[in-house]
C-alpha atoms as a PDB file:
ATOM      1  CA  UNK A   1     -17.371  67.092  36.805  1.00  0.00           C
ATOM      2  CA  UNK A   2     -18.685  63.662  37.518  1.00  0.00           C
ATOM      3  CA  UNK A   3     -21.896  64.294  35.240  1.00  0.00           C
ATOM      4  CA  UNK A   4     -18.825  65.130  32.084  1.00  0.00           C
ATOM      5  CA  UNK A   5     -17.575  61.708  33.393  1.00  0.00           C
ATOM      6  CA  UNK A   6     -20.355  59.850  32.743  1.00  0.00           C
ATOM      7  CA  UNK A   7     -21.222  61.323  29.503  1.00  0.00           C
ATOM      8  CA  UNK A   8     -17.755  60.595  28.327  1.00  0.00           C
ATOM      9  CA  UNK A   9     -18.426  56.997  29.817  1.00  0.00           C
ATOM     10  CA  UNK A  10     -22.123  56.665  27.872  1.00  0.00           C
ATOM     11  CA  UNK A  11     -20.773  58.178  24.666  1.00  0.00           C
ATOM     12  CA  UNK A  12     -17.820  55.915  24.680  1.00  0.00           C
ATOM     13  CA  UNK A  13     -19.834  53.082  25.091  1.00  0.00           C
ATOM     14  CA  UNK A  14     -22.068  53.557  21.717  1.00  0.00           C
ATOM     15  CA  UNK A  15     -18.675  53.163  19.755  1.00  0.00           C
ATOM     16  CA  UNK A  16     -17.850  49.785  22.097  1.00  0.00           C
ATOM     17  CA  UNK A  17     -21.749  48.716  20.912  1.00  0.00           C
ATOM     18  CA  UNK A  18     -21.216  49.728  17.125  1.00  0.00           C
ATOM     19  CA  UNK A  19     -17.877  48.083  16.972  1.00  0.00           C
ATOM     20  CA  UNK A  20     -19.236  44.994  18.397  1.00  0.00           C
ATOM     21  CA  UNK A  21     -22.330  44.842  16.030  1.00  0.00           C
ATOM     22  CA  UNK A  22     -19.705  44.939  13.467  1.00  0.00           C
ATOM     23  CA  UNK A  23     -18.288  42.184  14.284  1.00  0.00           C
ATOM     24  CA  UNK A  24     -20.897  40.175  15.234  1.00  0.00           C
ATOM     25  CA  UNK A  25     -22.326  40.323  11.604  1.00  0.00           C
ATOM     26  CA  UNK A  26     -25.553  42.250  13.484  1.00  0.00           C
ATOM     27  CA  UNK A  27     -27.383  44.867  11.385  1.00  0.00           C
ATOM     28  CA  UNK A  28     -27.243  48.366  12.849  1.00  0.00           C
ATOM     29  CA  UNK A  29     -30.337  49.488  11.813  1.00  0.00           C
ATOM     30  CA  UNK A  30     -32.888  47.469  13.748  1.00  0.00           C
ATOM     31  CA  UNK A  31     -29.848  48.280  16.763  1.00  0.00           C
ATOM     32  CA  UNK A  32     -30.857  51.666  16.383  1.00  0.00           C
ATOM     33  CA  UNK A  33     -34.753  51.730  16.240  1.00  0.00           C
ATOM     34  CA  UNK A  34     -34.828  49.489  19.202  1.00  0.00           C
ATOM     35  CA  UNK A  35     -32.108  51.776  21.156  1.00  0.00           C
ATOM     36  CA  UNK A  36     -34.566  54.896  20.469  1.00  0.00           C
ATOM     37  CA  UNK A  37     -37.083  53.021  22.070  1.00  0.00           C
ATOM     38  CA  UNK A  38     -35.147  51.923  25.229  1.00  0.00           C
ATOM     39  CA  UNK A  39     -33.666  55.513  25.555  1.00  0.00           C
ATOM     40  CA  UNK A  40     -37.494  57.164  25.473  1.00  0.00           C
ATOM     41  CA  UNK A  41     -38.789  54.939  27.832  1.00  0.00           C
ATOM     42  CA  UNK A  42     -36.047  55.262  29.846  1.00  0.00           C
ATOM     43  CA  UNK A  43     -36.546  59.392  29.753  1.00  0.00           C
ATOM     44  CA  UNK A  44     -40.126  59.174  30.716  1.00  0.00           C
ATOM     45  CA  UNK A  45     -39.309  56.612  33.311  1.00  0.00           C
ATOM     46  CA  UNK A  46     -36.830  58.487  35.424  1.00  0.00           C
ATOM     47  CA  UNK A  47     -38.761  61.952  34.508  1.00  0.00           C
ATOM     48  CA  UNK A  48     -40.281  63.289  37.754  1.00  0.00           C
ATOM     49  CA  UNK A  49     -43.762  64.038  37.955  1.00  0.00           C
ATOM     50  CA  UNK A  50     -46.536  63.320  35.516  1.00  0.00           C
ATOM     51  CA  UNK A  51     -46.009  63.581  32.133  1.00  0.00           C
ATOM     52  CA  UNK A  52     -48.892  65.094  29.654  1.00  0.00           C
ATOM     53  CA  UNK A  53     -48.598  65.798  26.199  1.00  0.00           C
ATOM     54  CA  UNK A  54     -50.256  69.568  27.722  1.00  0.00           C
ATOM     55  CA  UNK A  55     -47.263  69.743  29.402  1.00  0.00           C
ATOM     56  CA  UNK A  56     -44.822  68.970  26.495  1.00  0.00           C
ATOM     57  CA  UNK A  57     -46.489  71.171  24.121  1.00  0.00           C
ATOM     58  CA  UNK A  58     -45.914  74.030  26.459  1.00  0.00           C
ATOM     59  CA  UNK A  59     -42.436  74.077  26.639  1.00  0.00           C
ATOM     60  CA  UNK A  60     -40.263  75.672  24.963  1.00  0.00           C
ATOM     61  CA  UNK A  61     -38.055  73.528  23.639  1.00  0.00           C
ATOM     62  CA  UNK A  62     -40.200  71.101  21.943  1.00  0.00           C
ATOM     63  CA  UNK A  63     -39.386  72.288  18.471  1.00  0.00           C
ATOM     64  CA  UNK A  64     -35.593  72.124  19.452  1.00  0.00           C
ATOM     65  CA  UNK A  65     -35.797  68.251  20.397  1.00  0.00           C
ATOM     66  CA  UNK A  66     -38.203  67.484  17.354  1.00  0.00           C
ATOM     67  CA  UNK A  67     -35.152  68.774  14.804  1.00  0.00           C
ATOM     68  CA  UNK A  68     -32.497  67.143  16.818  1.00  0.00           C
ATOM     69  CA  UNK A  69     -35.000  64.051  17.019  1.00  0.00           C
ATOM     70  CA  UNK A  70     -35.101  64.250  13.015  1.00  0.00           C
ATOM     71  CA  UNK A  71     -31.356  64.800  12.562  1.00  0.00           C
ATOM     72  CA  UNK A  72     -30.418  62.107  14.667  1.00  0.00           C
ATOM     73  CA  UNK A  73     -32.033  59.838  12.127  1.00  0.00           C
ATOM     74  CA  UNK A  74     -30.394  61.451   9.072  1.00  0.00           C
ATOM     75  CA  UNK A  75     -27.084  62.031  10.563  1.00  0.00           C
ATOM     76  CA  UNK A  76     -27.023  57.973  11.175  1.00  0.00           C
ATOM     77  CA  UNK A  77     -27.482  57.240   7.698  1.00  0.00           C
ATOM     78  CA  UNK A  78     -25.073  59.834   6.644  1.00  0.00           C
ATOM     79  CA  UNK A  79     -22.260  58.588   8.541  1.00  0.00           C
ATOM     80  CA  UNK A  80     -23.199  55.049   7.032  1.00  0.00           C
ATOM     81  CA  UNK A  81     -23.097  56.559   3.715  1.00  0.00           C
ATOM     82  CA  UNK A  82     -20.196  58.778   4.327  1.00  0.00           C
ATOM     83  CA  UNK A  83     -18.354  55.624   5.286  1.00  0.00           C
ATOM     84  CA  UNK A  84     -18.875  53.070   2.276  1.00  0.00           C
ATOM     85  CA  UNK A  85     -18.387  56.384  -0.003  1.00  0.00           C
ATOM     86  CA  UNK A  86     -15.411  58.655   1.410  1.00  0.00           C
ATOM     87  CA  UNK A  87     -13.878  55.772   3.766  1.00  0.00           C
ATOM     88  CA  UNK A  88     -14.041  55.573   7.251  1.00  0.00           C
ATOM     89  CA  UNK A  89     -10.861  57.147   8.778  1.00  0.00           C
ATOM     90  CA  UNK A  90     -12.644  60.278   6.463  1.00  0.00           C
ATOM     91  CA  UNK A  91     -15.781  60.077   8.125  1.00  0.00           C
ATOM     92  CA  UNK A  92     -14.393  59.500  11.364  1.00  0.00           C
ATOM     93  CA  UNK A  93     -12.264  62.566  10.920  1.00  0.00           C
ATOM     94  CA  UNK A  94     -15.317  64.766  10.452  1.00  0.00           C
ATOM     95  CA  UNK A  95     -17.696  63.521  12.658  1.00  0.00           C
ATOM     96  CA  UNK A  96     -14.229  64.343  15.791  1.00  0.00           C
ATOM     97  CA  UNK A  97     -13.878  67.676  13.995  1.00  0.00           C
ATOM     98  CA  UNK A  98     -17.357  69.003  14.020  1.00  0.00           C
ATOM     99  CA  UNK A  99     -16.374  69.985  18.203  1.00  0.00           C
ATOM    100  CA  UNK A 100     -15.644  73.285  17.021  1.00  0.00           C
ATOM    101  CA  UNK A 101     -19.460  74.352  16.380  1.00  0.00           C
ATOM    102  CA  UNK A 102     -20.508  74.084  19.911  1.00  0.00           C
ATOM    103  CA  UNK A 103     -17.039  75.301  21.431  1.00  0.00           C
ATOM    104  CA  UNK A 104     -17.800  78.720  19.062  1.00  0.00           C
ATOM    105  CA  UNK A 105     -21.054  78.219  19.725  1.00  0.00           C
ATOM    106  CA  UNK A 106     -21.185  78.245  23.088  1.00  0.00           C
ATOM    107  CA  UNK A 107     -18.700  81.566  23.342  1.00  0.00           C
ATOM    108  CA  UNK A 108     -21.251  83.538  21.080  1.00  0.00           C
ATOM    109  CA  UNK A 109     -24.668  82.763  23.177  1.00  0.00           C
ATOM    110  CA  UNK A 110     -22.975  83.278  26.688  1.00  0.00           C
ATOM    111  CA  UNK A 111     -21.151  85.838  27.341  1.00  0.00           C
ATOM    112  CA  UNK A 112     -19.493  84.335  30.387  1.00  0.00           C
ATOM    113  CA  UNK A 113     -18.248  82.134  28.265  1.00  0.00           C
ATOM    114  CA  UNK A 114     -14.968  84.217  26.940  1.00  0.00           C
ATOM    115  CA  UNK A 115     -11.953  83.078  24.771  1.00  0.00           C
ATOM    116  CA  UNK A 116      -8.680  83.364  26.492  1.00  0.00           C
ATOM    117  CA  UNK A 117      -5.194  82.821  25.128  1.00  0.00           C
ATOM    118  CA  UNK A 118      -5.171  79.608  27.157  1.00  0.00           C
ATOM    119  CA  UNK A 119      -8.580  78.444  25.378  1.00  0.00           C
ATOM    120  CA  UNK A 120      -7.593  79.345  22.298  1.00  0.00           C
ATOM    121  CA  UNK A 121      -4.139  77.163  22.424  1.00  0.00           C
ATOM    122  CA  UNK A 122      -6.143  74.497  24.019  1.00  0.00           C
ATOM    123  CA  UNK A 123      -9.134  74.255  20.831  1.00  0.00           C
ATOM    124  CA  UNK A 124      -6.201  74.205  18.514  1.00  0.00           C
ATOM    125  CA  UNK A 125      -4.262  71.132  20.000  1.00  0.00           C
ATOM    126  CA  UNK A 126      -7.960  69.604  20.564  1.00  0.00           C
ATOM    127  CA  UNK A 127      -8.492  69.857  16.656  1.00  0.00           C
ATOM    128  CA  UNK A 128      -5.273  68.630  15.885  1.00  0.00           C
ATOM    129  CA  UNK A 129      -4.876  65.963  18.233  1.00  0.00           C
ATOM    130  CA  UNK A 130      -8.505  64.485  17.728  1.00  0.00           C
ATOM    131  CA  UNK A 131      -7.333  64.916  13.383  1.00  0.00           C
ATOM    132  CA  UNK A 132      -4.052  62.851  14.518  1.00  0.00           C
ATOM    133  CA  UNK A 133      -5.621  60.398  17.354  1.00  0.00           C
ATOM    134  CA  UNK A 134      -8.601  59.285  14.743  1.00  0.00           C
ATOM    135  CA  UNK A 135      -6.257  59.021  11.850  1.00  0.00           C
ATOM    136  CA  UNK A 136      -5.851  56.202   9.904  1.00  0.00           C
ATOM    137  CA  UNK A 137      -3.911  55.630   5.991  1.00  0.00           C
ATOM    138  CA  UNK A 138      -6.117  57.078   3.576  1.00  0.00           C
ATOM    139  CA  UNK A 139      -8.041  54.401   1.976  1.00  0.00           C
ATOM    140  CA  UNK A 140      -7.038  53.556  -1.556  1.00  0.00           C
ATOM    141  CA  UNK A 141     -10.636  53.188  -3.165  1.00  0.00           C
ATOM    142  CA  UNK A 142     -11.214  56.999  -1.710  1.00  0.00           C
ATOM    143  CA  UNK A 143     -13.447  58.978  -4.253  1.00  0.00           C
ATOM    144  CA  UNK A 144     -12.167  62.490  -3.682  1.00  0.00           C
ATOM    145  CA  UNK A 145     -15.609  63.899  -5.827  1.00  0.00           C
ATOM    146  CA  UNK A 146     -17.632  62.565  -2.866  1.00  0.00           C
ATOM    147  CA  UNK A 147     -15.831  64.551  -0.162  1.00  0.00           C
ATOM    148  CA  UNK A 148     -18.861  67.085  -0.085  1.00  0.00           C
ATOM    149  CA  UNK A 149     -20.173  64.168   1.862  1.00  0.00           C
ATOM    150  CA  UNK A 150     -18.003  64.256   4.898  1.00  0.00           C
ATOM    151  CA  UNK A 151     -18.126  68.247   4.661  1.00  0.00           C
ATOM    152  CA  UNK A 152     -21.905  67.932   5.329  1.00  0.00           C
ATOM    153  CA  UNK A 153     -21.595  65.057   7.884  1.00  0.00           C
ATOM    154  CA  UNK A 154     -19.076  67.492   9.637  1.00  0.00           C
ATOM    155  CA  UNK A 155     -21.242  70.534   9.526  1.00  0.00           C
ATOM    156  CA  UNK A 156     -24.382  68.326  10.578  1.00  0.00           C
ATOM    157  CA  UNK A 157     -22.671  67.015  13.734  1.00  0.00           C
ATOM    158  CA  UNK A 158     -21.665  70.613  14.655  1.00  0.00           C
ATOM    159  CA  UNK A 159     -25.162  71.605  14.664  1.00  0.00           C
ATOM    160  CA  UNK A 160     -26.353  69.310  16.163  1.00  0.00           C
ATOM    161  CA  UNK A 161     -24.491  69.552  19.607  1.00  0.00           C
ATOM    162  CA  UNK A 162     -24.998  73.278  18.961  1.00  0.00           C
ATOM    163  CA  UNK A 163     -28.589  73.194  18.574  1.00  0.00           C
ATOM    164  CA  UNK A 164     -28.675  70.957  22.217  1.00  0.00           C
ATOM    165  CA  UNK A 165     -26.290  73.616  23.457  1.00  0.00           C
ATOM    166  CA  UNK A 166     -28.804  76.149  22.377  1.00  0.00           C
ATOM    167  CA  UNK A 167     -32.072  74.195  23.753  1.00  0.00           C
ATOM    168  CA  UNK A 168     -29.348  73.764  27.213  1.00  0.00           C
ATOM    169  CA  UNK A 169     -28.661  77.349  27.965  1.00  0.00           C
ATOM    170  CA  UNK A 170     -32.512  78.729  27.248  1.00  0.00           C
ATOM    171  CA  UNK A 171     -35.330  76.448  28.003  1.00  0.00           C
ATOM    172  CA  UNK A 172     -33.661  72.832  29.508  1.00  0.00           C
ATOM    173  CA  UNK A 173     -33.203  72.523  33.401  1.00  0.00           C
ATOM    174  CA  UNK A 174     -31.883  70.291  35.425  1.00  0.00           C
ATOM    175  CA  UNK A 175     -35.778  68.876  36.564  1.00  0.00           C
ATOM    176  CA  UNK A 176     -36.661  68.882  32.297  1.00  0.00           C
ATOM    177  CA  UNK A 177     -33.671  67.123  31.323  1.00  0.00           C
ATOM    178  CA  UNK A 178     -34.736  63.636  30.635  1.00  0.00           C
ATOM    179  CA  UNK A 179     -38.047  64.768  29.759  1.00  0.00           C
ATOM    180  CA  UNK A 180     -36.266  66.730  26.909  1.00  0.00           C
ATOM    181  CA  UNK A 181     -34.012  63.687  26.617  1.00  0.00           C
ATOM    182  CA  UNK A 182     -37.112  61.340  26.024  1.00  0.00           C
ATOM    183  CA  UNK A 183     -39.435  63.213  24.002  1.00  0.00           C
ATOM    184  CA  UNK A 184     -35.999  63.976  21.306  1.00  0.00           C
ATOM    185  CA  UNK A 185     -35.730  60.166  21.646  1.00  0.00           C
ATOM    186  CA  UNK A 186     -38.963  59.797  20.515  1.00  0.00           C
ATOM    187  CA  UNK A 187     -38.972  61.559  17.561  1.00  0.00           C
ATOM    188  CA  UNK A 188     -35.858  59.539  16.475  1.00  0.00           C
ATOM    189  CA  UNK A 189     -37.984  56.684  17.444  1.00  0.00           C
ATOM    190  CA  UNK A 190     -40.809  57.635  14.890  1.00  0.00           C
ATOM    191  CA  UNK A 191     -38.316  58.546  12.209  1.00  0.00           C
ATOM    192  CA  UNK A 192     -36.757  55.199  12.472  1.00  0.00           C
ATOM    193  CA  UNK A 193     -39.660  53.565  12.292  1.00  0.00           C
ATOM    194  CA  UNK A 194     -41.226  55.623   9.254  1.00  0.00           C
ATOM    195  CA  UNK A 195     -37.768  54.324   7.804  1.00  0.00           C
ATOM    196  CA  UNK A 196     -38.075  50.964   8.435  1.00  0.00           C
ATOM    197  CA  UNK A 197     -40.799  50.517   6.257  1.00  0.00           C
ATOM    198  CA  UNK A 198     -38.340  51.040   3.038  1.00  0.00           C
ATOM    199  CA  UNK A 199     -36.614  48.125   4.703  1.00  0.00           C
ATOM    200  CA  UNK A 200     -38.962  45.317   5.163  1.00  0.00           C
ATOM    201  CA  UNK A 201     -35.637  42.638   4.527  1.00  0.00           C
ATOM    202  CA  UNK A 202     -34.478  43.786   7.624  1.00  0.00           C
ATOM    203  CA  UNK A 203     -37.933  43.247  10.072  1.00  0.00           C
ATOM    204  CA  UNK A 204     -37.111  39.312  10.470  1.00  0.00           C
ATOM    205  CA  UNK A 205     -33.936  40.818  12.505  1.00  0.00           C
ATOM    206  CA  UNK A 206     -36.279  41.938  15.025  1.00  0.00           C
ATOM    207  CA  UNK A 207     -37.059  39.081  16.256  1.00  0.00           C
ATOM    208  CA  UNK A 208     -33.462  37.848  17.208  1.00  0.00           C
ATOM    209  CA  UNK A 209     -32.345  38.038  20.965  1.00  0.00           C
ATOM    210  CA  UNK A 210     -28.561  39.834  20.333  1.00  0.00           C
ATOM    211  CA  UNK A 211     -30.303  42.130  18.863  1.00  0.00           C
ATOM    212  CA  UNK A 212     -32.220  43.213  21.570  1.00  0.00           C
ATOM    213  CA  UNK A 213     -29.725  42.830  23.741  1.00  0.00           C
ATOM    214  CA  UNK A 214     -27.592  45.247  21.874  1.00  0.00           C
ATOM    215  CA  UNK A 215     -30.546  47.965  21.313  1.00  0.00           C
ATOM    216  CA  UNK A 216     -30.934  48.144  25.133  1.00  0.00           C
ATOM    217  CA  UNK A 217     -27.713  48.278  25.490  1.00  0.00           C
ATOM    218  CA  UNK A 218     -27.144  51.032  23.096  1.00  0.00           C
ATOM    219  CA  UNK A 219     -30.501  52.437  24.343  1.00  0.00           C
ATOM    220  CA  UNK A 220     -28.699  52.746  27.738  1.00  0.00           C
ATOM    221  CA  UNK A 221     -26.273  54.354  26.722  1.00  0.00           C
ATOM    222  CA  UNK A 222     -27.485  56.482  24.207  1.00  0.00           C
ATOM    223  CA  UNK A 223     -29.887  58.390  26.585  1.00  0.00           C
ATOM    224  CA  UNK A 224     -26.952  58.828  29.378  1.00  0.00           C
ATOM    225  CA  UNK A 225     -24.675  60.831  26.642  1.00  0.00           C
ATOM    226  CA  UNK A 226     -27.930  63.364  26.333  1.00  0.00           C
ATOM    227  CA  UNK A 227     -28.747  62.988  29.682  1.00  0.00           C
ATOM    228  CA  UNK A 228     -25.475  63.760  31.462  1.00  0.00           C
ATOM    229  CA  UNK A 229     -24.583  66.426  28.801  1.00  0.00           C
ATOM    230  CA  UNK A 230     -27.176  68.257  29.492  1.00  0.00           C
ATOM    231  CA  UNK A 231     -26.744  67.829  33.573  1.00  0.00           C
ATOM    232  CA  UNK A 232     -22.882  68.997  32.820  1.00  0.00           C
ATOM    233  CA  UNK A 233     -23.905  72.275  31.015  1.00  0.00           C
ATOM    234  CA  UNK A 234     -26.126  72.900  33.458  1.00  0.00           C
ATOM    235  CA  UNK A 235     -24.051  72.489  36.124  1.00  0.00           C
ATOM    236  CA  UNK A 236     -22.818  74.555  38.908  1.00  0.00           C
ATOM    237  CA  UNK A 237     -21.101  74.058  42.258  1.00  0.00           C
ATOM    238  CA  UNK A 238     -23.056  75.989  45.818  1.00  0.00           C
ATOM    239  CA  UNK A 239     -21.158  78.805  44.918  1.00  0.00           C
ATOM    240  CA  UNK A 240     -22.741  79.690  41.645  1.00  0.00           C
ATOM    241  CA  UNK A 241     -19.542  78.621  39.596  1.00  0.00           C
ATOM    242  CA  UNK A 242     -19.670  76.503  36.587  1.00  0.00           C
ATOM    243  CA  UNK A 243     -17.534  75.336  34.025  1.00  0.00           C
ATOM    244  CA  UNK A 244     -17.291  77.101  30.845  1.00  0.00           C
ATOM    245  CA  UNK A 245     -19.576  75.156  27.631  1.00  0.00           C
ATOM    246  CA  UNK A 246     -16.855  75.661  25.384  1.00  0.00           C
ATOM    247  CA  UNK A 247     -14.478  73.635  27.643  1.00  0.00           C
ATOM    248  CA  UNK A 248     -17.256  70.628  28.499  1.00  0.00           C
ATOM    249  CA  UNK A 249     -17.399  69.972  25.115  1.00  0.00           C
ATOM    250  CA  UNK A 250     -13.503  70.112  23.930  1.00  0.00           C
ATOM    251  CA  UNK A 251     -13.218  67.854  27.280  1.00  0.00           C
ATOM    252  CA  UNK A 252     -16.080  65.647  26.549  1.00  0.00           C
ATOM    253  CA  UNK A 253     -14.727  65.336  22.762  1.00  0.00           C
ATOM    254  CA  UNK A 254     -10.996  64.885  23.889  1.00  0.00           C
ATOM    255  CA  UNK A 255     -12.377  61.911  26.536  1.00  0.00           C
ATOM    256  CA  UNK A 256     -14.208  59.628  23.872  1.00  0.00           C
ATOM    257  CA  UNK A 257     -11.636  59.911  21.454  1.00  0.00           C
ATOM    258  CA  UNK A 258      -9.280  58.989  24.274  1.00  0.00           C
ATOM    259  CA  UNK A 259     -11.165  56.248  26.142  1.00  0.00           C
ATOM    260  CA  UNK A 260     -12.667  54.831  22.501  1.00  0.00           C
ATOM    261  CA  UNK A 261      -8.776  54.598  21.882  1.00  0.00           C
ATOM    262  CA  UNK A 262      -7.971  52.602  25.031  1.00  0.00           C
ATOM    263  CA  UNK A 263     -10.982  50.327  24.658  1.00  0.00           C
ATOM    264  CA  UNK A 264      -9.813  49.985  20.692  1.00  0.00           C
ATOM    265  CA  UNK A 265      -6.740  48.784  21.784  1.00  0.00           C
ATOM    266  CA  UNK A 266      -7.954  46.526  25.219  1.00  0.00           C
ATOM    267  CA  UNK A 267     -10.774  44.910  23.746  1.00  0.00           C
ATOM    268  CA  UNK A 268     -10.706  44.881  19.642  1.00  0.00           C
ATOM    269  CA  UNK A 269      -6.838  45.115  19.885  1.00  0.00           C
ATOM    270  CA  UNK A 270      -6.296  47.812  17.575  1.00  0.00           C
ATOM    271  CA  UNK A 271      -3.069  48.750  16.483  1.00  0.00           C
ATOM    272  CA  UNK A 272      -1.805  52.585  16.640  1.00  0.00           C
ATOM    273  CA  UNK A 273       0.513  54.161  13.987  1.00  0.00           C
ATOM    274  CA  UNK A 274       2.863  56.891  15.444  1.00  0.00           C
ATOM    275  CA  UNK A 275       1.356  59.639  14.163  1.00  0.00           C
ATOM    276  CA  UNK A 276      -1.928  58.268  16.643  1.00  0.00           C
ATOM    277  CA  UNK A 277       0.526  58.190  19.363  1.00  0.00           C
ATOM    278  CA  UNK A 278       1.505  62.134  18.933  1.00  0.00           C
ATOM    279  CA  UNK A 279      -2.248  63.162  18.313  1.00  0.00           C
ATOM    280  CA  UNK A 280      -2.893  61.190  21.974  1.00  0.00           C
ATOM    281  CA  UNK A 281       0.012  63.439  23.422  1.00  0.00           C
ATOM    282  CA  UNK A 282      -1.849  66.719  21.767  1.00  0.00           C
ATOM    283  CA  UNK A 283      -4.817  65.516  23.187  1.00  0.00           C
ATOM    284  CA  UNK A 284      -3.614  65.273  26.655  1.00  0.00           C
ATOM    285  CA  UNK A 285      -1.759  68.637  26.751  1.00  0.00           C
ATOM    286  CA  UNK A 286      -4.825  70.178  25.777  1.00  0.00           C
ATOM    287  CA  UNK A 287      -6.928  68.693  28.370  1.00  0.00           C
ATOM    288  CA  UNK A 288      -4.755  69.978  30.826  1.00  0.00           C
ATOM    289  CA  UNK A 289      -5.034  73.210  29.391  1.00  0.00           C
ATOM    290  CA  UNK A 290      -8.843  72.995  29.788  1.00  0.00           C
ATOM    291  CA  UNK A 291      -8.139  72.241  33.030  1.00  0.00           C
ATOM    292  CA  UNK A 292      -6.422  75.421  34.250  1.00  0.00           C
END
């Protein structure tokens, strides 16, 4: 449980970073190539035993962290351009909602992983209080013939925690997790970069301190939401008895949304409309539903 704890913490804290470069006037961009670098260093660091690129090649989930590696890249830009398009309470909404791939997901790759009655309630008040919690009023410059974007964003976060799900449960132990965490990091790393060059405006921004300090930050970060994810899938207690996938994820989603919440309203002071209020109480009933 602790591992779930501190990927809630880890994935929590990239929203606290984001929110902050927002305010600070910081681009995100050059936040993000630098935070790929951090997070793959970090992987190899902490990876025991040597690391050889004979070694890498031979596993079997290289191809698995090479697409998420990629995706991570585009699914950035598309929640950038999902958010100046369609709004951002819409893209926020999508990117919360996209929980259900891995929670189905997970149910149709392990068969120990069963739906219940009790599950079932429990997926349905975390949809509907993560729709409620995240909600915000519709904004008024929304172009409705650009929702397709969100849709995609939406299905592209789904697979994405499916396809780690996927790379968890076949090839990814405990003693290969940050090495799978550092050579996905990687690949973001080299897509970023490859990016960067259709941005050369933004290369002076390298050479500012904040944002340094904010790409290790989110570097740090970053890598512990893989990093414990994977540890929490994988884990199971001397006994042999784990916690279902399908719950660690409706948990893990229910926790940022709650904690991002509380931090939105300690630290940026945010303001909650009631509707917010009832999606928290949905939210909370259905984590104690997990629970049982």
């Amino acid at each position: 449980m602790y591992f779930l704890v501190l990927c809630i913490i880890c994935s929590t804290g990239i929203f606290v970073v984001f929110k902050s470069i927002e305010k600070s006037g910081i681009p995100s961009f050059p936040v993000i190539v630098i935070n790929y670098f951090i997070a793959t260093l970090l992987g190899f660091l902490i990876n025991p035993g040597q690391v050889n690129a004979g070694r890498i090649m031979e596993t079997g989930w290289l191809p698995l962290s090479i697409l998420i590696g990629i995706l991570f890249i585009i699914m950035f830009f598309l929640i950038a351009f999902s958010t100046r398009k369609a709004g951002i309470s819409v893209t926020t909404v999508a990117s919360k909602m996209s929980v259900i791939f891995p929670i189905i997901f997970s149910m149709r790759i392990d068969p120990s992983d069963r739906l219940t009655l009790i599950k079932a309630v429990a997926i349905v008040l975390t949809l509907g209080g993560v729709a409620l919690t995240v909600y915000r009023t519709r904004e008024k410059n929304l172009d409705l013939s650009v929702i397709y974007i969100p849709l995609i964003l939406f299905v592209g976060m789904g697979v994405v925690d499916s396809l780690v799900k996927y790379a968890q449960h076949h090839f990814v132990n405990d003693s290969e997790t940050a090495l799978f965490s550092a050579v996905l990091f990687l690949i973001a790393l080299l897509s970023g970069v490859i990016l960067m060059a259709f941005f050369p405006k933004l290369y002076g921004n390298f050479l500012r301190l904040p944002v340094w300090g904010w790409g290790m930050i989110l570097g740090f970060v970053n890598f512990g939401s893989i990093f414990f994810l994977v540890h929490a899938l994988n884990f199971s207690s001397p006994e042999g008895k784990g916690m279902d996938s399908s719950i660690i994820f409706g948990i893990n989603n229910i926790g940022i949304v709650g904690l991002s919440v509380l931090l939105g309203l300690l630290i940026f002071r945010d303001r909650l409309k009631p509707l917010n209020w009832v999606g928290i109480a949905l939210s909370i009933l259905a984590l104690l539903l997990f629970t049982l």
